[in-house]
Protein backbone atom coordinates (compact mmCIF):
# COMPACT_ATOMS: atom_id res chain seq x y z
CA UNK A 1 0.00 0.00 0.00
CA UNK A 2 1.46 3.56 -0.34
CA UNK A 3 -0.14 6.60 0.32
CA UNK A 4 -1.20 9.35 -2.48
CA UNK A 5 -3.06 12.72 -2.83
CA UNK A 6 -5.85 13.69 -4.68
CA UNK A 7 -5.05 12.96 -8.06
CA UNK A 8 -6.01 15.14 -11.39
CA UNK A 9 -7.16 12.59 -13.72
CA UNK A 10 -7.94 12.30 -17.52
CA UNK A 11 -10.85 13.41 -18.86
CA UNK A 12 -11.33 10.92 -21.46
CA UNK A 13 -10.47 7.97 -18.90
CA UNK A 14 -12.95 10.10 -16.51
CA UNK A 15 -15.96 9.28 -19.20
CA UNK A 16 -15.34 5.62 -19.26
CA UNK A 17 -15.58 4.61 -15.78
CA UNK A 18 -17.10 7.00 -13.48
CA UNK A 19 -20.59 5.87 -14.42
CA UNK A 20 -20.20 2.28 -14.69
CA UNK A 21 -18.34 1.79 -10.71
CA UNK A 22 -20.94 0.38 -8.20
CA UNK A 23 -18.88 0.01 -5.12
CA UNK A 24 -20.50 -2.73 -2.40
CA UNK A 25 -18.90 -3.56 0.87
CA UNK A 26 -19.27 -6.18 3.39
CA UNK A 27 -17.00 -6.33 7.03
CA UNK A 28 -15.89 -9.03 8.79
CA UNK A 29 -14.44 -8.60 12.20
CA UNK A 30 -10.43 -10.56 12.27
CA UNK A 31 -9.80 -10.27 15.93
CA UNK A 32 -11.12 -7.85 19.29
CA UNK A 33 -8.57 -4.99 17.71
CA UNK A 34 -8.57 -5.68 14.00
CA UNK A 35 -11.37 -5.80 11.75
CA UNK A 36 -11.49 -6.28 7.48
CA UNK A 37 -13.60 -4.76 4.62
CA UNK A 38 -14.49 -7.26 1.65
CA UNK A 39 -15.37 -4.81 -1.25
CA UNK A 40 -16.67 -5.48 -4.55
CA UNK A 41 -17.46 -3.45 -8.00
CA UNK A 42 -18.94 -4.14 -11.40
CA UNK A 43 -16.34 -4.83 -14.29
CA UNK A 44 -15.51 -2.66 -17.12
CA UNK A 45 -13.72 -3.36 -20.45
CA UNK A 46 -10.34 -1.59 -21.31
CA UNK A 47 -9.01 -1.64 -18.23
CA UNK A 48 -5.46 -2.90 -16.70
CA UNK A 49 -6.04 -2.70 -13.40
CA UNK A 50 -7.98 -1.13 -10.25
CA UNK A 51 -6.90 0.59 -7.03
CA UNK A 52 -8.89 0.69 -4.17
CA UNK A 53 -8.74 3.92 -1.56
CA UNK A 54 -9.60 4.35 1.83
CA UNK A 55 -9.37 6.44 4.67
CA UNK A 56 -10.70 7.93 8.27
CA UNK A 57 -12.99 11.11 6.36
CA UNK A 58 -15.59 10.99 3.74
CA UNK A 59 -13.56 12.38 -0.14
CA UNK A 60 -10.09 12.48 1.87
CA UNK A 61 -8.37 9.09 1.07
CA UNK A 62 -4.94 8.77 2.48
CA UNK A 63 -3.97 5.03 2.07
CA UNK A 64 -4.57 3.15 -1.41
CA UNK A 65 -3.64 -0.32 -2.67
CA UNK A 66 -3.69 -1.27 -6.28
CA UNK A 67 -5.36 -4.73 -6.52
CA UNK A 68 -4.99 -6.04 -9.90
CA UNK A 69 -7.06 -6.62 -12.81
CA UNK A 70 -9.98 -8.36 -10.20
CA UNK A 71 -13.12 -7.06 -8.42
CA UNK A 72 -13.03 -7.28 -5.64
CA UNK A 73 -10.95 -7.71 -2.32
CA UNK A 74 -10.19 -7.37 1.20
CA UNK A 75 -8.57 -4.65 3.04
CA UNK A 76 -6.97 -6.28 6.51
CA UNK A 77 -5.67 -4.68 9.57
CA UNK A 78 -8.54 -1.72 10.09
CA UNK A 79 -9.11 -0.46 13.64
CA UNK A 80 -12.20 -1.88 14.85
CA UNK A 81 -14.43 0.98 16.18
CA UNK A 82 -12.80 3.48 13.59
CA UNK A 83 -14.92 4.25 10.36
CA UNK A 84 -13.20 3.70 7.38
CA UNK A 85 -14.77 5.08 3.95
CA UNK A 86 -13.76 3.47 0.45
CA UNK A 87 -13.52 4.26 -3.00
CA UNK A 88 -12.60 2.62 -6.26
CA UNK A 89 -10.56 3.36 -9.45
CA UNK A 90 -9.57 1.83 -12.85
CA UNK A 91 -6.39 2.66 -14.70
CA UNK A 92 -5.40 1.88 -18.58
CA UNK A 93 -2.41 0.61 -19.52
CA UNK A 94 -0.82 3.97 -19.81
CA UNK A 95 -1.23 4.85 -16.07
CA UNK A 96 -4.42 7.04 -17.07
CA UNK A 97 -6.11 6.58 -13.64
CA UNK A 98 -10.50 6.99 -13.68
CA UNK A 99 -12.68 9.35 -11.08
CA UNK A 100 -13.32 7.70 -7.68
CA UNK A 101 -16.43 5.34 -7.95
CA UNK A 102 -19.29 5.96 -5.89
CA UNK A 103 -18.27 6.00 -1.59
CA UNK A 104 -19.07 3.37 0.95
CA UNK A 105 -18.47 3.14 4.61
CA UNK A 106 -17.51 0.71 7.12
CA UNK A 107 -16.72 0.86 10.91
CA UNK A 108 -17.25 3.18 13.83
CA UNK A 109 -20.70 5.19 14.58
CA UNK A 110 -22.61 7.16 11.97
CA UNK A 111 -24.58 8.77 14.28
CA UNK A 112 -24.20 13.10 14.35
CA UNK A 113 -23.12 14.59 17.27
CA UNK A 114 -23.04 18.37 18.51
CA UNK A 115 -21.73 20.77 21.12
CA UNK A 116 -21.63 24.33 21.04
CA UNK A 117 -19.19 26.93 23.45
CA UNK A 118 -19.26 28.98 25.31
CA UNK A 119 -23.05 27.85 26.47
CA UNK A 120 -24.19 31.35 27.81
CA UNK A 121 -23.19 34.90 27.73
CA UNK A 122 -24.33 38.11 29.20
CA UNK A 123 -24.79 41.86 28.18
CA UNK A 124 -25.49 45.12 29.12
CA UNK A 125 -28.26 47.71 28.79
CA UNK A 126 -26.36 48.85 25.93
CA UNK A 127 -27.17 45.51 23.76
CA UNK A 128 -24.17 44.57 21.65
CA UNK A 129 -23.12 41.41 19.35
CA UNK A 130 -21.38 37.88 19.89
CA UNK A 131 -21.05 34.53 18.24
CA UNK A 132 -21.45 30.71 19.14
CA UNK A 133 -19.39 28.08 17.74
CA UNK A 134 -21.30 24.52 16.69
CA UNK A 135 -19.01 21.95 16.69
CA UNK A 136 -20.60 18.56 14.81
CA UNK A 137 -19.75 15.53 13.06
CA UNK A 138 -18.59 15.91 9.29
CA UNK A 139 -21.75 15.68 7.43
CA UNK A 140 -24.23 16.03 10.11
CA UNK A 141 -26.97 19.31 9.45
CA UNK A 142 -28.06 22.02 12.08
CA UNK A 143 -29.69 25.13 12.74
CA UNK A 144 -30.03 27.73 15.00
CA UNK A 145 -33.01 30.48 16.33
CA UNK A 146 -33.36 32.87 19.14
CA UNK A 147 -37.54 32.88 20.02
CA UNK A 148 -37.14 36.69 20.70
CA UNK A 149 -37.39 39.79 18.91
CA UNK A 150 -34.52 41.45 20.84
CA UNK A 151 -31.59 39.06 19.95
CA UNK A 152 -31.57 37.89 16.44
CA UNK A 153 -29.09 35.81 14.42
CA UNK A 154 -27.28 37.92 11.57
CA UNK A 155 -25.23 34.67 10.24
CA UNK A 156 -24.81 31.06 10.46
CA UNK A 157 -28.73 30.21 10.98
CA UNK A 158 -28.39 26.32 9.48
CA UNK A 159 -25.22 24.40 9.04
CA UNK A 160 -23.49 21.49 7.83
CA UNK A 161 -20.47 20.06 10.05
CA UNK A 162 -18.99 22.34 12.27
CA UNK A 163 -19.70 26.03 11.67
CA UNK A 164 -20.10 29.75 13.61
CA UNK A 165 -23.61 31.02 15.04
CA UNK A 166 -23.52 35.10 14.94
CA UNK A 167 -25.78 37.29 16.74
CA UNK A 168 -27.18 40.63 17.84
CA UNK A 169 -28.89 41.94 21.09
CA UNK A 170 -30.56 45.11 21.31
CA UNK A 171 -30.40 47.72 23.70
CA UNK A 172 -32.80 47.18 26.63
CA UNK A 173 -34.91 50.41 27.79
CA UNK A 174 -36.51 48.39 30.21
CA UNK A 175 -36.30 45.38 33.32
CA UNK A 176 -33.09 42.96 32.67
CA UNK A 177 -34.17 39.85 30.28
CA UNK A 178 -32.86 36.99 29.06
CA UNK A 179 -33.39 34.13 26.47
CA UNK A 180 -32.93 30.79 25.38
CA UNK A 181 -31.29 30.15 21.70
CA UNK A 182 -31.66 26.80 20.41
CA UNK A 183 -28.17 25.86 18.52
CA UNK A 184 -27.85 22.69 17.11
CA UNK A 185 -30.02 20.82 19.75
CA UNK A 186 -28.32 22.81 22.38
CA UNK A 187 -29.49 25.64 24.92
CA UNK A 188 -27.27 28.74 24.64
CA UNK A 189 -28.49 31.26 27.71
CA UNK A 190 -28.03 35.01 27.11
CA UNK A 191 -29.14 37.66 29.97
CA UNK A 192 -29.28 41.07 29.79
CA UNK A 193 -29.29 43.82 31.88
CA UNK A 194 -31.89 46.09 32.49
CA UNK A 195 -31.61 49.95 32.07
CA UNK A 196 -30.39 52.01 34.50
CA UNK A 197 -31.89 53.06 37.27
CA UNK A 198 -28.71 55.61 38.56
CA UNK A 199 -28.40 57.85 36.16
CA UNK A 200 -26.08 56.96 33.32
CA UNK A 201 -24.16 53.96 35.16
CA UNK A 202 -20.89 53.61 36.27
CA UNK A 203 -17.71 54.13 33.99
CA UNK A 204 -15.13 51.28 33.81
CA UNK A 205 -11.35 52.93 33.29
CA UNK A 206 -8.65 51.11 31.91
CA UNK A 207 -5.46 51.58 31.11
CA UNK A 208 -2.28 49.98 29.95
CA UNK A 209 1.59 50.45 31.29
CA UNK A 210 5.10 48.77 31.27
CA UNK A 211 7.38 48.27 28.83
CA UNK A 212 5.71 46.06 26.59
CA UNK A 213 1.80 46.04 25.08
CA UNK A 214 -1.51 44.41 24.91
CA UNK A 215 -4.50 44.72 24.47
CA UNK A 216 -7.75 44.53 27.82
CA UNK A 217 -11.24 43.40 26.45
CA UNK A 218 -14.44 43.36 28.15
CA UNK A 219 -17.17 41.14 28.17
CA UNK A 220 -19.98 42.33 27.90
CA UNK A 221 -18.43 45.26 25.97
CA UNK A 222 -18.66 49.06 26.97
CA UNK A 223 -17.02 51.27 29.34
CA UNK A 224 -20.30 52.69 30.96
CA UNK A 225 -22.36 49.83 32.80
CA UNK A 226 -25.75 49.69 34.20
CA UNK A 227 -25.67 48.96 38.12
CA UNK A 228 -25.25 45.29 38.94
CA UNK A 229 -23.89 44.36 35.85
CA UNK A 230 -20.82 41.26 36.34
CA UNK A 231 -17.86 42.19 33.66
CA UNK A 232 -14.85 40.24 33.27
CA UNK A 233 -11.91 41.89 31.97
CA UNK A 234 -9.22 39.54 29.37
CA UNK A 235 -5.64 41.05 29.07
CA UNK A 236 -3.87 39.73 25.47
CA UNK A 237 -0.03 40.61 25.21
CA UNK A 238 1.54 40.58 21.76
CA UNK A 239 3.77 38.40 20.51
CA UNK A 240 6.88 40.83 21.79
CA UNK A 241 5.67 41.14 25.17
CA UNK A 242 3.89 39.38 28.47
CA UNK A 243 1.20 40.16 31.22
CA UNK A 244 2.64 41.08 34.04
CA UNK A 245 -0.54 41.78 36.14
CA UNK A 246 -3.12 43.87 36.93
CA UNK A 247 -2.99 46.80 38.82
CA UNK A 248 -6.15 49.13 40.56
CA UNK A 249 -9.39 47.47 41.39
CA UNK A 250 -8.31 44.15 39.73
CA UNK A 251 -4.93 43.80 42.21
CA UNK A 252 -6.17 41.29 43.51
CA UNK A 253 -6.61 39.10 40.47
CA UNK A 254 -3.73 36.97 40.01
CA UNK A 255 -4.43 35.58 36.25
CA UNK A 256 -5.37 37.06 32.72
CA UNK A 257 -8.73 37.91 33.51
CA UNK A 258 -10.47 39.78 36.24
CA UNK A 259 -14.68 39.70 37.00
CA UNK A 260 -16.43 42.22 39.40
CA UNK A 261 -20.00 43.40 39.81
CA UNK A 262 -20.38 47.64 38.67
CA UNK A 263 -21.42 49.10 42.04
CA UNK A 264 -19.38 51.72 41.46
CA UNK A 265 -17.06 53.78 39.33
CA UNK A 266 -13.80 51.09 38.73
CA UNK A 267 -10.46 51.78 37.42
CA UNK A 268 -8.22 49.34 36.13
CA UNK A 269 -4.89 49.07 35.03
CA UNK A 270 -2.98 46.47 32.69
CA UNK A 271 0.89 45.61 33.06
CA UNK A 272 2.52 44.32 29.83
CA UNK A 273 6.40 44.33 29.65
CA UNK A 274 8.30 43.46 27.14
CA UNK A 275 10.05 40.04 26.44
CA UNK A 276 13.92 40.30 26.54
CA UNK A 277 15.66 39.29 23.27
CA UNK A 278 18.96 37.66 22.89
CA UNK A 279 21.66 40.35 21.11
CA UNK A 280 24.26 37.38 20.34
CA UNK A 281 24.64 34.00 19.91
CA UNK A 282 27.57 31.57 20.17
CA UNK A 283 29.05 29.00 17.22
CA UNK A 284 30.89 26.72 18.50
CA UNK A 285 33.62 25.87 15.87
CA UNK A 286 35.39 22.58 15.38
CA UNK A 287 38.36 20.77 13.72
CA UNK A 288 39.57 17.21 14.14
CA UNK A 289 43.38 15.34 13.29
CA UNK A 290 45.26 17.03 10.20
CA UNK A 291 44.14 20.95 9.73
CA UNK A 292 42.10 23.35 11.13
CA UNK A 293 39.24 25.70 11.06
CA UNK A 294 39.42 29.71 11.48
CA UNK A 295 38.10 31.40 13.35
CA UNK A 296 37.70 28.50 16.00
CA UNK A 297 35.86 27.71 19.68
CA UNK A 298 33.18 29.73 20.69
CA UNK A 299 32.51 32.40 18.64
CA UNK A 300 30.30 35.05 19.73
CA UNK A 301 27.53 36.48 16.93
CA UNK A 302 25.58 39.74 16.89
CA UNK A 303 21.62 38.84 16.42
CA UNK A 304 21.00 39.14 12.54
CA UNK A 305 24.49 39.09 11.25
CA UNK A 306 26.46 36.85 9.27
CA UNK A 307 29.77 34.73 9.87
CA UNK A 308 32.26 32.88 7.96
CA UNK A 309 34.73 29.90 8.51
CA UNK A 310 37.33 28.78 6.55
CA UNK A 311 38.87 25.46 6.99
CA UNK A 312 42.27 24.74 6.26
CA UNK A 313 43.93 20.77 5.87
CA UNK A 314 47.41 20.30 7.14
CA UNK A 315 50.04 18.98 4.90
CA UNK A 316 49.68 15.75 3.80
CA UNK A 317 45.38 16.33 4.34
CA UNK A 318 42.77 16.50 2.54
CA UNK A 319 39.35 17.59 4.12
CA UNK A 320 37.04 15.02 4.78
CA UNK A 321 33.82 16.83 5.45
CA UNK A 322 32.05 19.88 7.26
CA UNK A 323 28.69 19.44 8.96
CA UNK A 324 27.00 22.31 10.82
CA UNK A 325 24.62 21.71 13.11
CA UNK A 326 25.20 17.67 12.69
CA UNK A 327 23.96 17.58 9.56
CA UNK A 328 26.48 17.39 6.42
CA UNK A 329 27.38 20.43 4.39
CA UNK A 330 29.93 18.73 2.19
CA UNK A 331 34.17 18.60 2.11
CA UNK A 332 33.99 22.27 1.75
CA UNK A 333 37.08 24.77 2.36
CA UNK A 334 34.61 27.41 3.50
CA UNK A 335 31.05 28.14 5.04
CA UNK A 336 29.35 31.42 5.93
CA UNK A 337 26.06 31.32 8.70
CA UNK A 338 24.08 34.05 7.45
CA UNK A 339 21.07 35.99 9.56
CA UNK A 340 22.22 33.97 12.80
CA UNK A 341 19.43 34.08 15.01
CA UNK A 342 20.72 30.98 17.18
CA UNK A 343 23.49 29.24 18.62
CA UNK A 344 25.12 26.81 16.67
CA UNK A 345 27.93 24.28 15.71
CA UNK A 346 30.17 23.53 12.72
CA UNK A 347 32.69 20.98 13.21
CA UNK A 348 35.49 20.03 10.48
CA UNK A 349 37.28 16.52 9.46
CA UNK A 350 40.26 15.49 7.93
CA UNK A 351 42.44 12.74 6.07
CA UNK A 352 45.35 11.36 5.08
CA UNK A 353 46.21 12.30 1.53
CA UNK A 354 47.68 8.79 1.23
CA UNK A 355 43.62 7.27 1.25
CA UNK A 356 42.11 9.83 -0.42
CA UNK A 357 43.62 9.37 -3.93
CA UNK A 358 41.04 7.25 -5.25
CA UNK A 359 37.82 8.63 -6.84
CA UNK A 360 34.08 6.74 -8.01
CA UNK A 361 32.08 8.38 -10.19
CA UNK A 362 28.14 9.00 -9.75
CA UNK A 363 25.54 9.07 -12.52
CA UNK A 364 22.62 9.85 -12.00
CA UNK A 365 19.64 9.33 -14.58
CA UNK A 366 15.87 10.48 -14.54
CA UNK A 367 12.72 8.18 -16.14
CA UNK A 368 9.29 7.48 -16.76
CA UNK A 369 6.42 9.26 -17.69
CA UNK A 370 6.78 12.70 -15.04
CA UNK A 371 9.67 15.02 -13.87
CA UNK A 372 11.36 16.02 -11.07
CA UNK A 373 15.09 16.60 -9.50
CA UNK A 374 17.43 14.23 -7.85
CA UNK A 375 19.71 16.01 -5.41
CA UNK A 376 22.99 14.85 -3.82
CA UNK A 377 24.59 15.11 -0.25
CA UNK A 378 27.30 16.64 -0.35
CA UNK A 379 27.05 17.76 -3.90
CA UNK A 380 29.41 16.50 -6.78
CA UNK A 381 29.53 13.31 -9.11
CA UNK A 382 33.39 12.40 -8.41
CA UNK A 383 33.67 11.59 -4.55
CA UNK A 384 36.50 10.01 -2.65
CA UNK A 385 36.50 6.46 -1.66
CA UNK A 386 34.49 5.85 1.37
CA UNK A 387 32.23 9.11 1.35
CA UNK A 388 28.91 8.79 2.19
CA UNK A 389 26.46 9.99 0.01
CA UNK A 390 22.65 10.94 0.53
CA UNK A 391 20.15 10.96 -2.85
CA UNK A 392 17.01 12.68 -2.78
CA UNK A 393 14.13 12.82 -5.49
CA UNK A 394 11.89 15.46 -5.56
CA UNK A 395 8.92 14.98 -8.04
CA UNK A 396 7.56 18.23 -9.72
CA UNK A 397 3.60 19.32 -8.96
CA UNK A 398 2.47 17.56 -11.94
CA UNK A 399 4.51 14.12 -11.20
CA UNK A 400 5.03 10.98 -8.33
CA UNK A 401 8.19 9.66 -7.60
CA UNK A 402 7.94 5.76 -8.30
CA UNK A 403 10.82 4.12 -7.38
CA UNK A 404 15.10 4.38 -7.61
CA UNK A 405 16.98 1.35 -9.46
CA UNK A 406 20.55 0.50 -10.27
CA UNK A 407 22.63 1.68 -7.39
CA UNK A 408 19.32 2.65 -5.22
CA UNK A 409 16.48 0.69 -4.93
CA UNK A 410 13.01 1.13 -3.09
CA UNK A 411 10.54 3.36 -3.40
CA UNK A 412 11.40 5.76 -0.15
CA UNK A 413 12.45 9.68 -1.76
CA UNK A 414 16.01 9.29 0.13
CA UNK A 415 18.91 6.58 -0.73
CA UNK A 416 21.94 6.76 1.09
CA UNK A 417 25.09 4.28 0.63
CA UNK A 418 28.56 4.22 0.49
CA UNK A 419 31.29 5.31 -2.74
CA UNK A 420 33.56 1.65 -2.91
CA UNK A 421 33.05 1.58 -6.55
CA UNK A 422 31.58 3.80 -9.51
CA UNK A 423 27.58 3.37 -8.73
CA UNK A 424 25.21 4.75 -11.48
CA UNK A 425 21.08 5.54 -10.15
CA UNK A 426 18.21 5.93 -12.09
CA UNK A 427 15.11 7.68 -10.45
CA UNK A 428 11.46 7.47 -11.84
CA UNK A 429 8.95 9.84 -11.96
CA UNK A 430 5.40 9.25 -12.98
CA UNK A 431 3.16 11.61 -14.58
CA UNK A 432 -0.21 12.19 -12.87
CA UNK A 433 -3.16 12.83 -15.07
């Protein structure tokens, strides 16, 4: 089995089998863990083969197994309890691959379920807006009303899957109120207060100090409040900074968030400061038996600046190769870390001229039907005798990669061996249609 996108496929190919597949499916339970699928589809003529695909979400397939010119079979090994959905294809003798036949299911529970957060909310006199998010099985339908004239839903009345309920309150000129929504079989409270009965309310005062910023929300929104009303207070640093606390009548809160009740006027204050950032960084430089590297040890770097090494073999050395960071850069005489933004390592090996006189050679050819690029680690196509080399095929947008042969084999996008002799790899690509 390997594992595949959603393919663009032929158009002609599309006409011949999209209309004839009639995908039917039986299960049979293997073991209490395992379970199998026996699947089955109506023939068609002009066909090489079929591939059947499956996966965890209706239309998202991300396993496939092609089966042969037969149909039907079993797919083994399936989590029991898990619901698997299936398709079928054909393909021609050219690779041409058909649509997906008609879907089928197997596994798990179909039926729909639904929650919704947060479950209540609360306003002011003032009225204001908000939103409710449905959260429900893929597939499964919804919808959503208030009962009341005063709060009304401006978006997301019906729904498929999981989705966003928006809604408006009014302002209330008279005794507090609330209401019930119904969203997707679920209650969602909302209360509001009533107006004032003191004059204009009281006035909520924030503001923000410290080195660093944020923003303070409110819930319900406003800065003038009817008498009784319970607001809680969310402080949001940016990404450059961190709550530090609160400061006025929310002291006493020791989190993000601070709730009181407006019995009276309330100032608040919000501490952001700012996160420290690092002005240097260290590389820590590296060189083994028979040369050396300069500059070496720890070498200190300004934030966002660049640095170069140069390694140097003794006499009678040849350099082996560089890796930075433990990864492989290649026998290299020179390397420059560029925008350093953290610490990091390059370390340099050597050896004897005496071993390193012999060379292999490494050719590297492309095939099939697609394109793509076959890269090399380090880079070259003349290495010396025992250097470890990494190959690694990248198919274009259009193209699969479908397998390596001569020197590499598999079909894995990475082949890595050994240069004892001269080794010559050929990499296929396969166009997809």
């Amino acid at each position: 089995m390997y594992h595949q996108s959603n393919w663009s496929r032929g158009t002609s190919f599309l006409l011949v089998f999209v209309a004839v597949f009639s995908l039917i499916l039986g299960a049979s339970m293997g073991s209490a863990e395992a379970a199998s699928a026996s699947l089955a589809w109506n023939a068609t003529t002009g066909v090489s083969g079929y591939r059947i695909h499956y996966g965890t979400s209706s239309g998202n397939y991300t396993a496939s197994s092609t089966v042969g010119n037969t149909t039907n079979c079993t797919v083994p090994n399936l989590n029991d309890g898990t619901r698997y959905y299936f398709a079928v294809t054909a393909y021609d003798s050219s690779g041409k691959e058909s649509d997906y036949s008609n879907e089928v299911s197997y596994g798990g529970s179909s039926s729909c379920t639904y929650s919704i957060s947060p479950s209540s909310a609360s306003f002011a006199s003032t009225g204001g807006t908000g939103s409710i998010s449905v959260t429900a099985t893929s597939g499964c339908s919804w919808s959503a009303s208030t009962g009341v004239s005063w709060a009304t839903i401006s978006s997301g009345s019906t729904g498929t899957g999981s989705g966003t309920v928006k809604y408006s309150v009014a302002a209330n000129t008279g005794a507090a109120r609330t209401a019930a929504f119904t969203v997707a079989g679920r209650t969602f409270s909302i209360t509001q207060s009533g107006a004032s009965t003191s004059g204009s309310g009281y006035t909520l005062t924030i503001t923000k100090s410290g080195t660093g910023s944020g923003t303070v929300t409110t819930s319900p929104t406003g800065t003038v409040f009817p008498s009784g009303t319970r607001v809680t207070l969310t402080a949001t640093p940016d990404a450059n900074s961190v709550f530090s606390g609160w400061s006025g009548d929310c002291s006493f809160s020791t989190t993000s968030t601070c709730t009181g009740t407006m019995s009276r006027n309330i100032s608040v204050g919000a501490i952001f400061t700012a996160k420290t950032t690092t002005s240097s960084y260290t590389i820590s430089a590296s060189a083994g038996t028979g040369g050396y590297i300069s500059p070496s040890g720890s070498v200190s770097v300004s934030s966002g600046s660049s640095r170069s090494f140069t390694i140097t073999p003794a006499s009678g050395y040849t350099i082996s190769g560089v890796t930075v960071d433990g990864q492989s850069v290649g026998a290299v005489s020179s390397y420059t870390f560029s925008n350093v933004r953290a610490n990091h390592t390059i370390a340099a090996t050597f050896r004897s001229s005496a071993t390193s006189s012999t060379t292999y050679t490494l050719t590297i050819t492309k095939a099939g039907t697609g394109s793509g690029t076959v890269t090399a680690n380090p880079s070259g196509t003349v290495f010396p005798s025992g250097t470890r080399v990494t190959l690694t095929a990248t198919p274009s947008s259009n193209s699969r990669f479908a397998g390596w042969s001569g020197g590499c084999s598999g079909t894995q996008t990475t082949c890595t061996g050994t240069m004892s002799r001269n080794v010559s790899v050929t990499a296929t690509f396969t166009a997809r249609y």
